[in-house]
Protein backbone atom coordinates (compact mmCIF):
# COMPACT_ATOMS: atom_id res chain seq x y z
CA UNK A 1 182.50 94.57 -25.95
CA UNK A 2 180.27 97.97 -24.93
CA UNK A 3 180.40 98.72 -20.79
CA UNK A 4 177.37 97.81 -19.19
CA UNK A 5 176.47 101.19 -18.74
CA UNK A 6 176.16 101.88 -22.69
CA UNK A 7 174.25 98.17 -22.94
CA UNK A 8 171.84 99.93 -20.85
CA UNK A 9 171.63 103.32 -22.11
CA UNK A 10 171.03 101.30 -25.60
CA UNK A 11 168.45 99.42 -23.97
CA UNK A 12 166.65 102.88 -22.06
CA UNK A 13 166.90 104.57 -25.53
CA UNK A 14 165.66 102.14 -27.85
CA UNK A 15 162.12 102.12 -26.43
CA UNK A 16 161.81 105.67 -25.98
CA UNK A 17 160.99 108.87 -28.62
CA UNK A 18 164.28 111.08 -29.33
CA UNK A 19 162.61 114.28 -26.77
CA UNK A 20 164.27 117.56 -25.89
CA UNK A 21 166.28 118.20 -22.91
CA UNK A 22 163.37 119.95 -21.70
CA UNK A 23 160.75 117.94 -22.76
CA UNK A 24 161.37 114.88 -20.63
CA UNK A 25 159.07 114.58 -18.43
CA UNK A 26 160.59 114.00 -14.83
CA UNK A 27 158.78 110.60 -13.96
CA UNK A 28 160.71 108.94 -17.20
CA UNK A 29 164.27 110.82 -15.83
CA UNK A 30 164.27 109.29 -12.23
CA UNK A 31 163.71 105.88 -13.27
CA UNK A 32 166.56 106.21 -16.00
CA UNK A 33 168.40 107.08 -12.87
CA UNK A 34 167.26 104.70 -10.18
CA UNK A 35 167.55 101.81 -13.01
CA UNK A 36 171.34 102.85 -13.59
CA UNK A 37 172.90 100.97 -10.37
CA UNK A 38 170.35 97.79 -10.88
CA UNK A 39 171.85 97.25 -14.40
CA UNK A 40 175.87 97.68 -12.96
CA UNK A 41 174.60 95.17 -10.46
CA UNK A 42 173.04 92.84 -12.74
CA UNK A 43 175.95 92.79 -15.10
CA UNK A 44 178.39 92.71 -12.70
CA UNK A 45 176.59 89.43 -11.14
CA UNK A 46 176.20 87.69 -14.69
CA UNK A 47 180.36 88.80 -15.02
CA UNK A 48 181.05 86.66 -11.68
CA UNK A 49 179.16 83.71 -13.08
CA UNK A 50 180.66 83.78 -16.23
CA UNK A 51 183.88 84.08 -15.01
CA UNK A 52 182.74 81.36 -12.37
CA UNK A 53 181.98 79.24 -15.53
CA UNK A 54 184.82 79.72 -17.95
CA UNK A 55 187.13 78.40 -14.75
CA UNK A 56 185.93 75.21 -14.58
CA UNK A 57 186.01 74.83 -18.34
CA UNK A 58 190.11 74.02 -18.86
CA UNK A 59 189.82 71.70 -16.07
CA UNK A 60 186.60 69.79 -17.53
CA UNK A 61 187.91 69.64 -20.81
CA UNK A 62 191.32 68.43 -19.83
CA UNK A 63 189.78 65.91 -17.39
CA UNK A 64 187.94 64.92 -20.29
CA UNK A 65 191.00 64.37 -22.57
CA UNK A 66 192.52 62.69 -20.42
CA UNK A 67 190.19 60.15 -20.20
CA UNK A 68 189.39 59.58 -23.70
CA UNK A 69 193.12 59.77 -25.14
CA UNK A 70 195.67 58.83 -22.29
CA UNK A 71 194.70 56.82 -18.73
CA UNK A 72 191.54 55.97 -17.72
CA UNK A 73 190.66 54.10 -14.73
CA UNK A 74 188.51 50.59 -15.07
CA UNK A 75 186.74 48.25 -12.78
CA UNK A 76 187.00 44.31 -12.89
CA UNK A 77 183.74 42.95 -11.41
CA UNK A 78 184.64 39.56 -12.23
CA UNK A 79 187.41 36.54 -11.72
CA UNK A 80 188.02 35.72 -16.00
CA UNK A 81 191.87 36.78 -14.93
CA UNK A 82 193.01 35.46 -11.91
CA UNK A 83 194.75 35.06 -10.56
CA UNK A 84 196.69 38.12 -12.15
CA UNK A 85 194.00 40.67 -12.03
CA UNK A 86 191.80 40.04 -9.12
CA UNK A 87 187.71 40.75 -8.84
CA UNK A 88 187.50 44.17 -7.08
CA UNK A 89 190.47 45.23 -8.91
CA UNK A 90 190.56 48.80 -10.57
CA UNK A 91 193.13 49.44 -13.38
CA UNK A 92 194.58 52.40 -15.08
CA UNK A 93 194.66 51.48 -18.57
CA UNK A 94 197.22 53.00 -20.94
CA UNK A 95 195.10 54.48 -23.94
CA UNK A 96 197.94 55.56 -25.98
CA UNK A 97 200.55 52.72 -26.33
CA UNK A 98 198.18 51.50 -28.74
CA UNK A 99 196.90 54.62 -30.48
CA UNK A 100 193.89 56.44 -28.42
CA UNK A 101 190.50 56.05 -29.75
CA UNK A 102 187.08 57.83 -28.64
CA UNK A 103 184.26 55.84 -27.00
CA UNK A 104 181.78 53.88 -29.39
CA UNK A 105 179.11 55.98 -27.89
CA UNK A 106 178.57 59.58 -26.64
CA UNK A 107 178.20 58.60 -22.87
CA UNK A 108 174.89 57.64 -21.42
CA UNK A 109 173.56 57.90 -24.82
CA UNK A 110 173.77 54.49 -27.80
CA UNK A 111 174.65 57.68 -30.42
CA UNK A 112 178.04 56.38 -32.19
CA UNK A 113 180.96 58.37 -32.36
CA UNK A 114 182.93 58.41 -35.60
CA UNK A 115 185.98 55.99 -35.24
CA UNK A 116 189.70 57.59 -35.84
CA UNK A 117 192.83 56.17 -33.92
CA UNK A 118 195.60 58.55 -33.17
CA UNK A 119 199.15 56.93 -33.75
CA UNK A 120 200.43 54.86 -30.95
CA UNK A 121 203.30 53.83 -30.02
CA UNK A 122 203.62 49.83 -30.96
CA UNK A 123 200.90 47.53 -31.42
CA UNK A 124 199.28 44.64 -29.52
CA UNK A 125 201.85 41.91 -28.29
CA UNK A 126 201.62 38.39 -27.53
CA UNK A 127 201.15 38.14 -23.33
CA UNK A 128 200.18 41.90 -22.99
CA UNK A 129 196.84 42.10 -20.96
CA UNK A 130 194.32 44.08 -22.79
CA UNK A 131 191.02 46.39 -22.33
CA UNK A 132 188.72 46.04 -25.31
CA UNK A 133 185.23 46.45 -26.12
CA UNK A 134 183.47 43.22 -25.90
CA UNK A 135 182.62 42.39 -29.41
CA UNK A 136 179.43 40.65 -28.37
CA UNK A 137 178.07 36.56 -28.26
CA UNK A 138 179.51 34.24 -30.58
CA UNK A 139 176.25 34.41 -32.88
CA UNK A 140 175.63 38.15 -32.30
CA UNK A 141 176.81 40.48 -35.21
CA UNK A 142 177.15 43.42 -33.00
CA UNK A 143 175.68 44.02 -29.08
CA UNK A 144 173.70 46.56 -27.09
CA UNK A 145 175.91 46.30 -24.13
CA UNK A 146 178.63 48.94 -23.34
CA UNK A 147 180.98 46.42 -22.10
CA UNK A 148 184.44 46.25 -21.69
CA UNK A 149 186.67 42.91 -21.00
CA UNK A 150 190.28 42.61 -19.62
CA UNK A 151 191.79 39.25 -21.06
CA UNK A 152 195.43 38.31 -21.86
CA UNK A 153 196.65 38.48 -25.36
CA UNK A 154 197.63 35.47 -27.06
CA UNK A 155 197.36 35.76 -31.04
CA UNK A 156 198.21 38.38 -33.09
CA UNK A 157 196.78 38.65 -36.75
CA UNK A 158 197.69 35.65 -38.90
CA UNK A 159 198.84 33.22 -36.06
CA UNK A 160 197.66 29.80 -35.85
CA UNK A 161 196.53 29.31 -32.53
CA UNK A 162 196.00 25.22 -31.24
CA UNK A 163 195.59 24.18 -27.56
CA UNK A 164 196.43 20.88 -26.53
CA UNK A 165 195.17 19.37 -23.46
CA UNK A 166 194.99 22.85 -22.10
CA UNK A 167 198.84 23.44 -23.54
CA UNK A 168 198.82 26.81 -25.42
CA UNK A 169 200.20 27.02 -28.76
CA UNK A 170 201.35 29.56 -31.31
CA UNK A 171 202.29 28.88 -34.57
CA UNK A 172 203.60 25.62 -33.50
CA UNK A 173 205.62 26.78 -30.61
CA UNK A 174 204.13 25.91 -26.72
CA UNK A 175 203.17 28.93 -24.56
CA UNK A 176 204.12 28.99 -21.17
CA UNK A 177 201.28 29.61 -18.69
CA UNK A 178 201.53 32.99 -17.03
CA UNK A 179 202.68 32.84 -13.73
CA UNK A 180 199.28 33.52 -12.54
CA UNK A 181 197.10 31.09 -14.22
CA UNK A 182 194.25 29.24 -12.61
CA UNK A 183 192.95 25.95 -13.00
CA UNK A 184 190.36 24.49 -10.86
CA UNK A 185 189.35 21.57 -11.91
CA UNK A 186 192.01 17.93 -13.62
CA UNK A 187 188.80 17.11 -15.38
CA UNK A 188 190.41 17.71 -19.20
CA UNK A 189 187.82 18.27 -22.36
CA UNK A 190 189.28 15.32 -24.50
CA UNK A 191 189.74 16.12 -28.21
CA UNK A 192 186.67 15.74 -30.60
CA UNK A 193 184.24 16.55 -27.76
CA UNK A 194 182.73 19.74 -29.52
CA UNK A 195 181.02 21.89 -27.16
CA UNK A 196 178.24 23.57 -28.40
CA UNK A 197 178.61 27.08 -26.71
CA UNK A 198 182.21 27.30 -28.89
CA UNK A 199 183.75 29.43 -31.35
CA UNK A 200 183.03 29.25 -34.26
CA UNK A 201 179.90 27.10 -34.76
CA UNK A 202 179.79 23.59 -35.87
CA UNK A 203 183.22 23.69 -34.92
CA UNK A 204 184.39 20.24 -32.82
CA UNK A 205 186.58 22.15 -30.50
CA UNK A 206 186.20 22.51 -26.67
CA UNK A 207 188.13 24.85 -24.15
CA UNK A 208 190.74 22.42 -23.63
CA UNK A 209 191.36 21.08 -26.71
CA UNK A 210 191.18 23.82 -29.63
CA UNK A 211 191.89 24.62 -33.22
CA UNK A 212 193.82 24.97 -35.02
CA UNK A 213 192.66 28.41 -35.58
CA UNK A 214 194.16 31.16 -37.75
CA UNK A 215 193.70 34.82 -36.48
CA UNK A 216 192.43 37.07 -39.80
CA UNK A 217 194.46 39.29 -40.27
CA UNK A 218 194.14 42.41 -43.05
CA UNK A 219 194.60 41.26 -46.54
CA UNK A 220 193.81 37.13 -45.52
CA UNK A 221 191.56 35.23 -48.23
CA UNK A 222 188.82 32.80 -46.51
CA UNK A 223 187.66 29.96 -48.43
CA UNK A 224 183.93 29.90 -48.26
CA UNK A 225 181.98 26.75 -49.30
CA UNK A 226 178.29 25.48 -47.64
CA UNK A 227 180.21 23.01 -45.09
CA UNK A 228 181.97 26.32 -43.62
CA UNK A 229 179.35 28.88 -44.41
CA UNK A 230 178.52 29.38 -40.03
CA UNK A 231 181.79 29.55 -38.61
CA UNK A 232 182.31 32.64 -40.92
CA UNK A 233 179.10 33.90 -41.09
CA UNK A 234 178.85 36.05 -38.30
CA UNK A 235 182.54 36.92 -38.46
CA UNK A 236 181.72 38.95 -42.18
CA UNK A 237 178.63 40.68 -41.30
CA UNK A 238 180.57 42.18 -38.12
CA UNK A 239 182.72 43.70 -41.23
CA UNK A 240 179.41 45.49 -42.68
CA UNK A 241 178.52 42.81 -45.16
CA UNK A 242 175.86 40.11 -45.52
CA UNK A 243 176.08 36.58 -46.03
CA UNK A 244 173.90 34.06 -46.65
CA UNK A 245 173.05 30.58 -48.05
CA UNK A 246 171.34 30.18 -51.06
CA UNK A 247 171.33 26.32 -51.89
CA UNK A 248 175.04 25.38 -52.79
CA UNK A 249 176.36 28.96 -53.17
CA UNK A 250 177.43 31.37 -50.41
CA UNK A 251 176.53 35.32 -51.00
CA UNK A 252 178.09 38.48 -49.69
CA UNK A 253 176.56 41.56 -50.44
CA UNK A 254 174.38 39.64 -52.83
CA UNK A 255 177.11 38.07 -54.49
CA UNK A 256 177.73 34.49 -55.10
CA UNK A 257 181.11 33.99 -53.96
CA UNK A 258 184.08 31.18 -53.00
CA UNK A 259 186.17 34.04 -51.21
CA UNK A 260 186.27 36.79 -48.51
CA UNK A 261 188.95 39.57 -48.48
CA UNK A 262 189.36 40.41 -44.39
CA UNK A 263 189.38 44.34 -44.23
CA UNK A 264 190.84 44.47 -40.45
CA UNK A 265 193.26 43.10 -38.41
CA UNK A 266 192.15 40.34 -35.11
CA UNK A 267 193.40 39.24 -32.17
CA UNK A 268 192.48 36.26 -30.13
CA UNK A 269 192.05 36.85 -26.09
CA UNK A 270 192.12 34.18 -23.46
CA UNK A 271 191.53 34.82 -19.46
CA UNK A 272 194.34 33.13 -17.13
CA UNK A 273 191.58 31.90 -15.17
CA UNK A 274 191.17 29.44 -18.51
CA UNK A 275 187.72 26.88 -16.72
CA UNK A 276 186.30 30.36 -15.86
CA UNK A 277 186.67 32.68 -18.77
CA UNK A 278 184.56 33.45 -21.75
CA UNK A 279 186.77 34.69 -24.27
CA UNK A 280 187.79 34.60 -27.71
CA UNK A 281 186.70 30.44 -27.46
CA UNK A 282 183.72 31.51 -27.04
CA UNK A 283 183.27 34.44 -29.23
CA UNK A 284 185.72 34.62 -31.62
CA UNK A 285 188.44 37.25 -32.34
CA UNK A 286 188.62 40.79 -31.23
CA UNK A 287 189.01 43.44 -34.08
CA UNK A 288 192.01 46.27 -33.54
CA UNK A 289 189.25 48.79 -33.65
CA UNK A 290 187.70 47.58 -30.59
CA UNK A 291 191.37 47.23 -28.37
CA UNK A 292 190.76 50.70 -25.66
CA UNK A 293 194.14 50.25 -23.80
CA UNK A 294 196.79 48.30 -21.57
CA UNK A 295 196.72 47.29 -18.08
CA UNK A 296 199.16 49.39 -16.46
CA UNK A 297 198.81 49.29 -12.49
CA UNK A 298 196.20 48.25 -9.77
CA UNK A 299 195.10 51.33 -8.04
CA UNK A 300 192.45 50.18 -5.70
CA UNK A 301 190.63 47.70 -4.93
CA UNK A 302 187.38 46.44 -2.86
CA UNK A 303 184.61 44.67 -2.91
CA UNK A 304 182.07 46.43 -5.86
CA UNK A 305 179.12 44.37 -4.95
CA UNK A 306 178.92 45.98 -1.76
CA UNK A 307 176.56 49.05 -1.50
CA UNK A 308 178.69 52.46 -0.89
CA UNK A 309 176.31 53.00 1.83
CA UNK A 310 177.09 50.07 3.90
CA UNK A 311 180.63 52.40 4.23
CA UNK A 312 182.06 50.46 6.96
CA UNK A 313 181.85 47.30 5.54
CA UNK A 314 183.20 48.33 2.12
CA UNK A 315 186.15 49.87 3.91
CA UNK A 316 186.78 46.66 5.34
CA UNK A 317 186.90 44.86 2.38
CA UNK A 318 189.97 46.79 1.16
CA UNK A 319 192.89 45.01 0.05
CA UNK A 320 195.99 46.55 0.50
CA UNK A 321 198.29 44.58 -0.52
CA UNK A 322 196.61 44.94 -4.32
CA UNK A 323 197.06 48.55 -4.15
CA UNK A 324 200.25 49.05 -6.83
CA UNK A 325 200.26 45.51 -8.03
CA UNK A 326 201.71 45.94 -11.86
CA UNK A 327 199.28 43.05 -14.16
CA UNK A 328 202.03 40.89 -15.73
């Protein structure tokens, strides 16, 4: 890189004629000479910035890694999981157990981001308590809102999932409820009482007494006829295809067809809080693709409807005795 001295001499000489020692007239040499000391100062100033600059870069850019590919911290604004993670809870979740992914979206912005995965370290297990993007409503094939859900784990791909009077199974074996499940209500959903808001549609399930359900996994074959066309409907075009009805026959891509190859692997998400939890009974299964991280530790908490200006009452609603809780 030239000194700023021969930046300016370049810039003095390109806009002048090539004159004689003595023909320069004595105006043009004291203003070559007075200008001198204003470009050192000027270069020396943009130097500081710069410098100023290129400091903060390596920590922005780690910061930034570290965000997108290892911890990141999340808030839970509501009660889907207590009473294991608490509303006003904020959790460092573990981005790389799974593999680390980017955001769907350049922040503040709905531009996508290509997807890649780096290689984790094991995958999703039964009872872990997982971030994910929220895949949207049960009859929504994809959603506008940036949101992220905290629910427990409960099916991996291929299980057969069944709950029984609000008894948990998989693959034929009971679950036991975590040790921080909530129930508020004895009022049980009896079987055959289909609620209308379930997953999938014209399904007769209700939250208490569900499936069985298998959880696609990559590879599995659905059986598509008229009489099941809407409780896989949605479920394929969230894979990038359409489907539709055309008298007897069911189409994908245009197609008539009596099968669907699943391209990814599910999982199916419940909240402890199970009378006051929309989750995969609701909506249906949760892609790997859209799994951000694991709950690792309770860092804070307070209460996030509270204004941060109203200070003293925000510190007040503090709890302590969250602080270092470990989600289990």
């Amino acid at each position: 890189m030239s000194s700023p001295h021969g930046r300016s001499k370049r810039q003095v000489n390109a806009g002048q004629r090539d004159l004689g020692k003595h023909d320069v007239p004595a105006a043009i040499g004291k203003q070559a000479v007075k200008g001198a000391p204003h470009a050192t100062k000027e270069s020396s100033f943009l130097k500081r910035i710069y410098s100023m600059g290129a400091s903060f870069v390596a920590p922005i850019t780690f910061a930034l890694l570290l965000v997108t590919f290892v911890v990141q911290g999340y808030g839970v604004p509501t009660g889907s999981m207590e009473n294991t993670v608490m509303t006003g809870d904020f959790l460092f979740v573990n981005k790389f157990i799974y593999g680390a992914r980017p955001p769907q979206y350049i922040p503040l912005t709905r531009i996508p981001i290509p997807y890649f995965r780096l290689p984790g370290l094991r995958l999703p297990q039964r009872g872990d308590i997982v971030v994910f993007d929220w895949p949207g409503d049960r009859d929504e094939v994809s959603t506008l809102l940036d949101t992220d859900y905290v629910k427990r784990c409960i099916g991996l791909p291929g299980d057969t999932i069944s709950i029984v009077n609000r008894i948990v199974y998989v693959n034929g074996n009971r679950v036991p409820f975590p040790p921080g499940v909530k129930f508020d209500t004895y009022n049980v959903l009896p079987k055959g009482y289909a609620d209308p808001m379930i997953f999938p549609e014209g399904s007769d399930f209700n939250a208490d007494n569900y499936g069985p359900i298998v959880v696609p996994k990559k590879g599995y074959i659905i059986h598509l006829n008229p009489s099941d066309f809407l409780k896989w409907k949605i479920f394929i075009e969230r894979e990038g295809h359409a489907c539709s009805l055309r008298g007897a026959n069911v189409y994908v891509d245009n197609k008539p067809t009596t099968n669907y190859v699943v391209q990814g692997n599910y999982y199916f998400m419940m909240g402890d809080n199970r009378e006051n939890s929309l989750d995969s009974r609701y909506w249906g299964f949760v892609p790997f693709r859209d799994i951000v991280g694991e709950a690792m530790i309770v860092y804070w908490n307070w209460d996030q409807a509270l204004p941060i200006y109203d200070l003293p009452q925000k510190l007040a609603s503090i709890k302590w005795d969250r602080i270092g809780i470990i989600p289990r």
